[in-house]
C-alpha atoms as a PDB file:
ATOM      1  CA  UNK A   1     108.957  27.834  93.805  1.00  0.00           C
ATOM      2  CA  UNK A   2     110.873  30.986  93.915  1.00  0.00           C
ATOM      3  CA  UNK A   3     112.009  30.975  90.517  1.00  0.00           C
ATOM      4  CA  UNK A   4     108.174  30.797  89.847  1.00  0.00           C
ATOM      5  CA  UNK A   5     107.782  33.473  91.901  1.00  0.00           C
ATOM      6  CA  UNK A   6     110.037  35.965  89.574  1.00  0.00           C
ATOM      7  CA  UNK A   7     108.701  34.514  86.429  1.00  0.00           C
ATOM      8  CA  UNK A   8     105.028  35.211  87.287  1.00  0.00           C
ATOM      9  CA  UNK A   9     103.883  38.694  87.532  1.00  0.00           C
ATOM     10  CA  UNK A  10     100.538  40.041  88.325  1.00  0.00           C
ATOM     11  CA  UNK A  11      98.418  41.226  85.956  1.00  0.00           C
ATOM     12  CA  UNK A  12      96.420  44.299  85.753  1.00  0.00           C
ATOM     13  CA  UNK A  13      92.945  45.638  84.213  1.00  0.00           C
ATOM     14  CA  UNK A  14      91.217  48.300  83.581  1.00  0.00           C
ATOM     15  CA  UNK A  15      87.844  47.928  85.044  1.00  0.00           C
ATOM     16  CA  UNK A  16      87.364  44.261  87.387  1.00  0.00           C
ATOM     17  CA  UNK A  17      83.934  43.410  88.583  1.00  0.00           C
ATOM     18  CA  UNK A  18      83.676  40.651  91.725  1.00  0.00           C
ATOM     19  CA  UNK A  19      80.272  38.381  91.604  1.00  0.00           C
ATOM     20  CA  UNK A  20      79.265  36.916  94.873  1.00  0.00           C
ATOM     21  CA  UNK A  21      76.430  35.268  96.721  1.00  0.00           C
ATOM     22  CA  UNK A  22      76.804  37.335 100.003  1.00  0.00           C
ATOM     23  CA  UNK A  23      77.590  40.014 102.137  1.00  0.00           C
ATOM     24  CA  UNK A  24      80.988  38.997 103.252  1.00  0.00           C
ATOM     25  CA  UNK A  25      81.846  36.691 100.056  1.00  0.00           C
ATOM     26  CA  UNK A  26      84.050  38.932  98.194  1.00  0.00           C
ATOM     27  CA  UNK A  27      86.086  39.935 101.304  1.00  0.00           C
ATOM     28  CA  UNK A  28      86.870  36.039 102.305  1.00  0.00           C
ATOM     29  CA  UNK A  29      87.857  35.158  99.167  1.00  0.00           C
ATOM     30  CA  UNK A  30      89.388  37.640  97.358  1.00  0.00           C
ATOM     31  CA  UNK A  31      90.042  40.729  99.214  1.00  0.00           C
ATOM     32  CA  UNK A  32      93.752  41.242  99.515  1.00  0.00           C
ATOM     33  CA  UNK A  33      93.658  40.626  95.588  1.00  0.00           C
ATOM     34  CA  UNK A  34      91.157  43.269  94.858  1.00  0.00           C
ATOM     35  CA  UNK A  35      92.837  45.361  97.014  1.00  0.00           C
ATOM     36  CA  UNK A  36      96.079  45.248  94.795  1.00  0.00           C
ATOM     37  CA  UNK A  37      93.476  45.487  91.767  1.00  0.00           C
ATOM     38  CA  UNK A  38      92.994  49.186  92.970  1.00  0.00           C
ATOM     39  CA  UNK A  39      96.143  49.918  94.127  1.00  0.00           C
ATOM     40  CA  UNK A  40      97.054  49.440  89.885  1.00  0.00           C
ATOM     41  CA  UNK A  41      94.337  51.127  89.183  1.00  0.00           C
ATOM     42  CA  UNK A  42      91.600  49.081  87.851  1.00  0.00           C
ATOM     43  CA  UNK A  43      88.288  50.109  88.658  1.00  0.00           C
ATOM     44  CA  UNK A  44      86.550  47.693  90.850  1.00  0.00           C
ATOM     45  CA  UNK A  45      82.576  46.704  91.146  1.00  0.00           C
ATOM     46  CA  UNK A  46      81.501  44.516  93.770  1.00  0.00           C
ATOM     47  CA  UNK A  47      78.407  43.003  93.089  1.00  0.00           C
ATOM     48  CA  UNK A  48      76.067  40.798  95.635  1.00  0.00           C
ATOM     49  CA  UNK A  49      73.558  38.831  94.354  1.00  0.00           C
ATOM     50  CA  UNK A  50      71.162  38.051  97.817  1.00  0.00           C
ATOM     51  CA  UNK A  51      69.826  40.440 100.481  1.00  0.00           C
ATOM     52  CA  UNK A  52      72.161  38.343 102.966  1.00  0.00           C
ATOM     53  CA  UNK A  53      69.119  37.669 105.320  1.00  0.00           C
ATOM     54  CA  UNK A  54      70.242  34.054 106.223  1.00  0.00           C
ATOM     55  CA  UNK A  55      73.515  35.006 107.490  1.00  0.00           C
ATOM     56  CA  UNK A  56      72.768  34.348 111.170  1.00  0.00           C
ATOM     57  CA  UNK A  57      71.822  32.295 113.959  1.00  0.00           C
ATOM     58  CA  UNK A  58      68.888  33.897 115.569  1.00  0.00           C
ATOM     59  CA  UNK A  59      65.515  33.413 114.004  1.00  0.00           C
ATOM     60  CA  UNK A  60      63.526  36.493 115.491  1.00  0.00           C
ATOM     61  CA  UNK A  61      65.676  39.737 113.768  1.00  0.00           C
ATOM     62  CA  UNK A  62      63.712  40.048 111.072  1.00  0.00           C
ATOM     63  CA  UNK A  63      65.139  39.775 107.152  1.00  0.00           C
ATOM     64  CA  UNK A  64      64.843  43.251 105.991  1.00  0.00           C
ATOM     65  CA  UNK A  65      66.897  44.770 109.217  1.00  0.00           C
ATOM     66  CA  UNK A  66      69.428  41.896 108.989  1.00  0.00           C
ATOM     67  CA  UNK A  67      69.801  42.825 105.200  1.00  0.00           C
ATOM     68  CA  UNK A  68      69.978  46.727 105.784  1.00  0.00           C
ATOM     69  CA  UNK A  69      73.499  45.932 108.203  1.00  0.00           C
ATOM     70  CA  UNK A  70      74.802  43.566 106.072  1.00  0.00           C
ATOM     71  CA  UNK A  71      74.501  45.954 103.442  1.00  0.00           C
ATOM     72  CA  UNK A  72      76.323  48.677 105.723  1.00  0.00           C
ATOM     73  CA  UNK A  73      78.978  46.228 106.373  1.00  0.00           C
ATOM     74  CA  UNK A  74      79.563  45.431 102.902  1.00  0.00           C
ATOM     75  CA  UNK A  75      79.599  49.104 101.873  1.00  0.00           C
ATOM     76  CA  UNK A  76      82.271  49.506 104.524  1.00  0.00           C
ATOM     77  CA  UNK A  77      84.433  46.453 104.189  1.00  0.00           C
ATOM     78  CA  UNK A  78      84.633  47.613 100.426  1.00  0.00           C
ATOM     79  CA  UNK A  79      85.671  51.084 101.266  1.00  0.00           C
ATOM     80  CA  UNK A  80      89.040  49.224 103.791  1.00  0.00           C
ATOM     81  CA  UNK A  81      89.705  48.137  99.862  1.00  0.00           C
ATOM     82  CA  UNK A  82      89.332  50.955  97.959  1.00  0.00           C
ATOM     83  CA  UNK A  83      86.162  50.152  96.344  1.00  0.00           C
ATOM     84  CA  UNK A  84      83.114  52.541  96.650  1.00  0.00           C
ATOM     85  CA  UNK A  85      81.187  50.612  93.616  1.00  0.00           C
ATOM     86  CA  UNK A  86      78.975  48.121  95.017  1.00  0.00           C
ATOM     87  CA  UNK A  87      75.998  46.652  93.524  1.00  0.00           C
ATOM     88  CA  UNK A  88      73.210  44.743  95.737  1.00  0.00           C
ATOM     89  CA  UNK A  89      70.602  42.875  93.757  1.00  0.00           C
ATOM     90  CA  UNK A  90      68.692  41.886  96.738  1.00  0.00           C
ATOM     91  CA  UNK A  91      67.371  38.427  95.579  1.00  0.00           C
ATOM     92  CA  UNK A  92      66.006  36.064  98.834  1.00  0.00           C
ATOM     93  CA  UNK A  93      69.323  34.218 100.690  1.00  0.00           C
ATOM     94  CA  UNK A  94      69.350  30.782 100.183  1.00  0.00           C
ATOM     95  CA  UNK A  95      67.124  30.826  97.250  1.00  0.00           C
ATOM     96  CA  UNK A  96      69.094  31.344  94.314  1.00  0.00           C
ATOM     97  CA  UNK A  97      68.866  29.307  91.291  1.00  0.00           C
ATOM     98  CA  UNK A  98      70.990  29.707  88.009  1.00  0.00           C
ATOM     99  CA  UNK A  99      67.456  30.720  85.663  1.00  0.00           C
ATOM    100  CA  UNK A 100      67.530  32.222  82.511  1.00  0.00           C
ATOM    101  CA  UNK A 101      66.423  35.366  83.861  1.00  0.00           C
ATOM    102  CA  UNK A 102      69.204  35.439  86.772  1.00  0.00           C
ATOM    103  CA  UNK A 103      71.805  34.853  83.861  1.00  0.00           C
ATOM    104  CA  UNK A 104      69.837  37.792  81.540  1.00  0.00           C
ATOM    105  CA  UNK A 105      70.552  40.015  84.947  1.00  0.00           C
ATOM    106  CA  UNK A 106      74.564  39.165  85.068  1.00  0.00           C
ATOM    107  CA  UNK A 107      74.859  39.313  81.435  1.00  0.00           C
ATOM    108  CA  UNK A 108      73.319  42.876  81.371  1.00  0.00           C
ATOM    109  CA  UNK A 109      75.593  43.752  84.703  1.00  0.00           C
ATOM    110  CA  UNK A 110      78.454  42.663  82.506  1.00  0.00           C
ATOM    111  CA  UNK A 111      77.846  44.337  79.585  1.00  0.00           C
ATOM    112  CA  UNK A 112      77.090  47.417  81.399  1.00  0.00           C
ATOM    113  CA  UNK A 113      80.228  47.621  83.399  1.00  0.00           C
ATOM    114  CA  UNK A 114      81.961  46.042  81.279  1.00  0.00           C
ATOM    115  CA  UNK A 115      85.217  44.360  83.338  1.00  0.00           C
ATOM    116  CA  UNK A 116      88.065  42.993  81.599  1.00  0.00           C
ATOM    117  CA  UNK A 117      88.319  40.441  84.594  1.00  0.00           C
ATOM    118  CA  UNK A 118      85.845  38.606  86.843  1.00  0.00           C
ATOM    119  CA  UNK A 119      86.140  36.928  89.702  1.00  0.00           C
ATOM    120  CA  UNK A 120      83.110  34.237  90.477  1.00  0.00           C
ATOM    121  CA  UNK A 121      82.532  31.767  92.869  1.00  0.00           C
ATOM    122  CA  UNK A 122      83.562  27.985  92.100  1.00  0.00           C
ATOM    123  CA  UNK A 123      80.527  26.577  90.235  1.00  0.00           C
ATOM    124  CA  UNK A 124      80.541  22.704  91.045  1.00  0.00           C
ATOM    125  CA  UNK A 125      80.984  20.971  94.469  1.00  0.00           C
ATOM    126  CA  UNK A 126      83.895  19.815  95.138  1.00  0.00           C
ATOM    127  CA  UNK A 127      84.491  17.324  97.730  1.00  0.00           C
ATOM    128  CA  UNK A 128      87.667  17.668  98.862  1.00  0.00           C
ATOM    129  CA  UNK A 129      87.133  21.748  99.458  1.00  0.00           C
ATOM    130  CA  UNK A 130      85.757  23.444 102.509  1.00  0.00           C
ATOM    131  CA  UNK A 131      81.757  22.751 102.094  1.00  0.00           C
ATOM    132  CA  UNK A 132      80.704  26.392 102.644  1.00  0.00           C
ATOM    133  CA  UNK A 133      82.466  26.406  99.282  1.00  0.00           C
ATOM    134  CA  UNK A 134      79.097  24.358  97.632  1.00  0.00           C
ATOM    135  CA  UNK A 135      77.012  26.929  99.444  1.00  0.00           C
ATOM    136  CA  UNK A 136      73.841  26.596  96.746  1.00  0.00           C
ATOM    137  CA  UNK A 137      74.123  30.235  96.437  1.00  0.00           C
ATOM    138  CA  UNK A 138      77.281  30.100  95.572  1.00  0.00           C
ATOM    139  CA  UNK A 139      76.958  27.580  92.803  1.00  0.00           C
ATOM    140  CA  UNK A 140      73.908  29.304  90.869  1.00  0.00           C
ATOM    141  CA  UNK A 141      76.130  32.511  91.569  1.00  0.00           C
ATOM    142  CA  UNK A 142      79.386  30.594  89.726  1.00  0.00           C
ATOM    143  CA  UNK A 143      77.047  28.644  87.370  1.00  0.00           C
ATOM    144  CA  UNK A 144      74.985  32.141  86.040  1.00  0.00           C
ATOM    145  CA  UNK A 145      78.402  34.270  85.915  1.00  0.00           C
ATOM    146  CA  UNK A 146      80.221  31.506  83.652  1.00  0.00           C
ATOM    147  CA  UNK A 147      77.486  31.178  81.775  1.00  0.00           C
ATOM    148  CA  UNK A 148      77.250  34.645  81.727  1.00  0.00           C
ATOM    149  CA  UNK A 149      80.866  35.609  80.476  1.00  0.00           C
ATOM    150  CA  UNK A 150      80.989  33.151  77.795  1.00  0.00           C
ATOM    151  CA  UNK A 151      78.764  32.810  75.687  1.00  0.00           C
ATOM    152  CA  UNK A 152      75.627  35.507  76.614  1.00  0.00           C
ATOM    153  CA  UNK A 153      77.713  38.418  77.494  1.00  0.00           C
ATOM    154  CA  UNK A 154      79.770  38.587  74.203  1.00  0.00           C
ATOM    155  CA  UNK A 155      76.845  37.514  72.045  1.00  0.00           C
ATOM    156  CA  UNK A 156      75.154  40.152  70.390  1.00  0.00           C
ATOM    157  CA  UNK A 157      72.314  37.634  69.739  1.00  0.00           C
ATOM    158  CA  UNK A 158      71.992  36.306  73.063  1.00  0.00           C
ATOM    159  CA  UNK A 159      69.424  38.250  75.076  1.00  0.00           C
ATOM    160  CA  UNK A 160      69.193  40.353  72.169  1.00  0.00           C
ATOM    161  CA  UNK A 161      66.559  43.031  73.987  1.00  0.00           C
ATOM    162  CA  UNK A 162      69.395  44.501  76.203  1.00  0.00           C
ATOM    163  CA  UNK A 163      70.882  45.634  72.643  1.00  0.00           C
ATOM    164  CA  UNK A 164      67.723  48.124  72.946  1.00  0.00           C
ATOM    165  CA  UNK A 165      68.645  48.900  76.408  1.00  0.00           C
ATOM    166  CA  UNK A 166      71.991  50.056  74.923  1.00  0.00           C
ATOM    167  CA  UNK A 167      73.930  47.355  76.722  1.00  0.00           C
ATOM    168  CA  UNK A 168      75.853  46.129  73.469  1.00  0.00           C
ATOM    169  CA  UNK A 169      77.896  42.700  73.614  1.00  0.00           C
ATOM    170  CA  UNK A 170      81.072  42.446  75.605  1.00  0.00           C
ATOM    171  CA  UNK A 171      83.924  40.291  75.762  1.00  0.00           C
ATOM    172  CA  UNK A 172      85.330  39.409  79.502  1.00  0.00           C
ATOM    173  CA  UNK A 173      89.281  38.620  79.547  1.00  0.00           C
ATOM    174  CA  UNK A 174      90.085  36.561  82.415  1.00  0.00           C
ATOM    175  CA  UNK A 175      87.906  35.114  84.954  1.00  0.00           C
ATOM    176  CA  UNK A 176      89.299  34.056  88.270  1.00  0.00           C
ATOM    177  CA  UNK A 177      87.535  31.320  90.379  1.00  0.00           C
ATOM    178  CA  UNK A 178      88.986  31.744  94.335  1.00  0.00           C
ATOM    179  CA  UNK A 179      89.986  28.063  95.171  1.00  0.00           C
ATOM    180  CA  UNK A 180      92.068  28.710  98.398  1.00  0.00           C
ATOM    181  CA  UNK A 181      95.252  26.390  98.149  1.00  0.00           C
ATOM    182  CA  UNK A 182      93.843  24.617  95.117  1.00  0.00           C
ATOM    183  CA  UNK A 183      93.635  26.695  92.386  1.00  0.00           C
ATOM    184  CA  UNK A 184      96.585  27.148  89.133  1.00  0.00           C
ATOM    185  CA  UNK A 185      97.461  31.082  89.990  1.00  0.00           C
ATOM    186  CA  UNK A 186      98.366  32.533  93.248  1.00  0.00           C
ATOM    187  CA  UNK A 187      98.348  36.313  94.244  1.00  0.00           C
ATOM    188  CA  UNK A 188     101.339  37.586  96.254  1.00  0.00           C
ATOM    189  CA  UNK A 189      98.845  39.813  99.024  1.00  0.00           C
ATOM    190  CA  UNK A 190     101.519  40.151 101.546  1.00  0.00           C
ATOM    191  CA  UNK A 191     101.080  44.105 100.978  1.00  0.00           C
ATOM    192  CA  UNK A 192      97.753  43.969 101.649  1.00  0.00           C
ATOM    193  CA  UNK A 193      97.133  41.043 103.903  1.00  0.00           C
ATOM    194  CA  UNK A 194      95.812  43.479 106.676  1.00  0.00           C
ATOM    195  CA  UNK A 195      93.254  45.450 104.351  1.00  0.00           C
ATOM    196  CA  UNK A 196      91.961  42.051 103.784  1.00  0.00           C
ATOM    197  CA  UNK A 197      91.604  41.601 107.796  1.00  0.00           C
ATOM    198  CA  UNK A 198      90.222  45.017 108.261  1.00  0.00           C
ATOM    199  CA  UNK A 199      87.689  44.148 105.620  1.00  0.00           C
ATOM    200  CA  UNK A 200      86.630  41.249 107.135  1.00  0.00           C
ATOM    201  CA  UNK A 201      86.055  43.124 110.274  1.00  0.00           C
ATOM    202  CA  UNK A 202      83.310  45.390 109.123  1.00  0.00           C
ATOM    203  CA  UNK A 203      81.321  42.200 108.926  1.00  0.00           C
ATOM    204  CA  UNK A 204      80.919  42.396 112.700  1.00  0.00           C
ATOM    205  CA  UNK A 205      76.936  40.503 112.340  1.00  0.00           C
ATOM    206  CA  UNK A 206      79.221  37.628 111.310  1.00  0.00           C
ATOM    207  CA  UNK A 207      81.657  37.086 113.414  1.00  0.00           C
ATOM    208  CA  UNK A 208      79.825  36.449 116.886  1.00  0.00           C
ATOM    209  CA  UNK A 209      80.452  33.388 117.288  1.00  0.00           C
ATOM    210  CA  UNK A 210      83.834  32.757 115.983  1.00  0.00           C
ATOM    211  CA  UNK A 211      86.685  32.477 118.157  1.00  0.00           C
ATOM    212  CA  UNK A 212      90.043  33.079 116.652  1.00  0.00           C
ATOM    213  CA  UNK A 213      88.857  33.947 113.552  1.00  0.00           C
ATOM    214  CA  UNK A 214      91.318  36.523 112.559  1.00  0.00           C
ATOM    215  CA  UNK A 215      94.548  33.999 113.674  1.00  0.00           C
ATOM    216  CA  UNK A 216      93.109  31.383 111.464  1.00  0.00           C
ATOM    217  CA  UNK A 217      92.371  32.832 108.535  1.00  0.00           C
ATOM    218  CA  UNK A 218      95.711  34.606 108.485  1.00  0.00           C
ATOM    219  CA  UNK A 219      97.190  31.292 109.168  1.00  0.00           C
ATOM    220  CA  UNK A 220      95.294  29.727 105.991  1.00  0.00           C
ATOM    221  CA  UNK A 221      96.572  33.098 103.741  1.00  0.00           C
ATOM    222  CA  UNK A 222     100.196  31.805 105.105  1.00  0.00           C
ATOM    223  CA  UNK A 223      99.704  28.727 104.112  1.00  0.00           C
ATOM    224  CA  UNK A 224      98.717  29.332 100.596  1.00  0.00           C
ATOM    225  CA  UNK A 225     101.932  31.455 100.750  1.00  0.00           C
ATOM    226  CA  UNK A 226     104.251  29.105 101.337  1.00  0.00           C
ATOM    227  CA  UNK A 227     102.682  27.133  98.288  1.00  0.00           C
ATOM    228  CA  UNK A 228     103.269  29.593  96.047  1.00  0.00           C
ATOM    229  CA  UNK A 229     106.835  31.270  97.299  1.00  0.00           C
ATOM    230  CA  UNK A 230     105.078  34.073  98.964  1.00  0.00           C
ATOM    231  CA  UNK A 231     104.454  35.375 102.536  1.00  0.00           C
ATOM    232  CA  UNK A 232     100.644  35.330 102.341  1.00  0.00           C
ATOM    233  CA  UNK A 233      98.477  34.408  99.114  1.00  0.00           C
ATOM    234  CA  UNK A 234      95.404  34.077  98.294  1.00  0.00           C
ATOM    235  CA  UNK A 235      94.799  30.986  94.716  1.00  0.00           C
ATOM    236  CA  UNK A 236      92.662  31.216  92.254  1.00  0.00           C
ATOM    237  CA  UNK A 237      91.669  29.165  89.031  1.00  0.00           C
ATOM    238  CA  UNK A 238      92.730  31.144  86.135  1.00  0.00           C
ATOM    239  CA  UNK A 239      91.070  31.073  83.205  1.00  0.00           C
ATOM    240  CA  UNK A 240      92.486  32.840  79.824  1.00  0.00           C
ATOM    241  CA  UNK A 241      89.627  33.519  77.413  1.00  0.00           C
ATOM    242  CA  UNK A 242      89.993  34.086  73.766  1.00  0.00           C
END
């Protein structure tokens, strides 16, 4: 595993764009990596897809307030990395569906920031992962971005009215798919292990009732370390596009 270590270095782009279901998404999956993303200096978008307004227990705060301070928290935890580009969408938590239209809307966010990499959500369930993985947000999210990258983004004659809106085709690099400990491609975040933490921290609606929360997670980033030769890690699926 070390000599794998040496052998595999990590990779840098110019402009990376995140696509996630929630508040909070981007920061537990992928946060110490897009941390080291800015620190080479790509230029990062995060974008969230729903208005977060499911992300709690108690039924009386109402949806717009819960979605104004997850919105704040997101803003922030993206500042602990760097990142001061964040786009909210605002469609209903919970309610997401991969449409046509919601893959016209990433295709035109793609073509309009145009990111050599994306990072997505896994778009199947797995059985044998975590099941907040198969959130059904976060498989319309994975489904629309895939679907999105390859083939409507890079098609000039798919969704061929955003050519009049000046957003002209684009070709996406690399997508990475955060998998924990099961994915092909692991990112040494050792550096940045505690941006990640202080990330998740500005989610403080979140974490109310979670005990331990910080111990455990960095436990799991340790974990997925010492399956790929490093200190802490976070794995992705890696996929190469032509």
């Amino acid at each position: 595993m070390a000599e794998e270590k040496k052998t595999e270095e990590f990779p840098q782009f110019e402009r990376a764009m995140i696509i996630s279901a929630h508040p909070d998404d981007p920061d537990f999956g992928a946060a110490g990596t897009l941390a080291r993303l800015v620190d080479g200096g790509s230029r990062v978008t995060i974008v969230i897809c729903t208005d977060g307004s499911e992300g709690g227990e108690d039924p009386t705060v109402l949806d717009a307030e819960l979605s104004r301070v997850r919105y704040a928290e997101q803003c922030a935890a993206a500042a602990e990395l760097g990142i001061n580009d964040v786009v909210f969408l605002g469609h209903p938590d919970g309610r997401l569906e991969h449409t046509l239209e919601f893959r016209r809307e990433i295709t035109a966010l793609i073509r309009k920031h145009q990111p050599d990499l994306v990072l997505t959500h896994v778009p199947a369930i797995n059985l044998d992962s975590p099941i907040g993985g198969y959130h059904p947000d976060h498989l319309a999210v994975g489904q629309a971005t895939l679907a999105s990258v390859y083939p409507a983004a890079r098609n000039p004659r798919a969704f061929r009215e955003l050519l009049d809106e000046g957003l002209e085709a684009w070709k996406v690099k690399e997508v990475w798919i955060p998998t924990w400990n099961q994915g092909d491609f692991f990112v040494d975040i050792s550096s940045t292990v505690d941006r990640k933490i202080a990330a998740l921290r500005r989610h403080e609606s979140q974490f109310q009732n979670w005990e331990n929360w910080e111990q455990n997670l960095r436990d799991r980033m340790k974990q997925i370390g010492e399956k790929s030769g490093y200190e802490y890690a976070e794995g992705f699926k890696r996929i190469k596009i032509g």
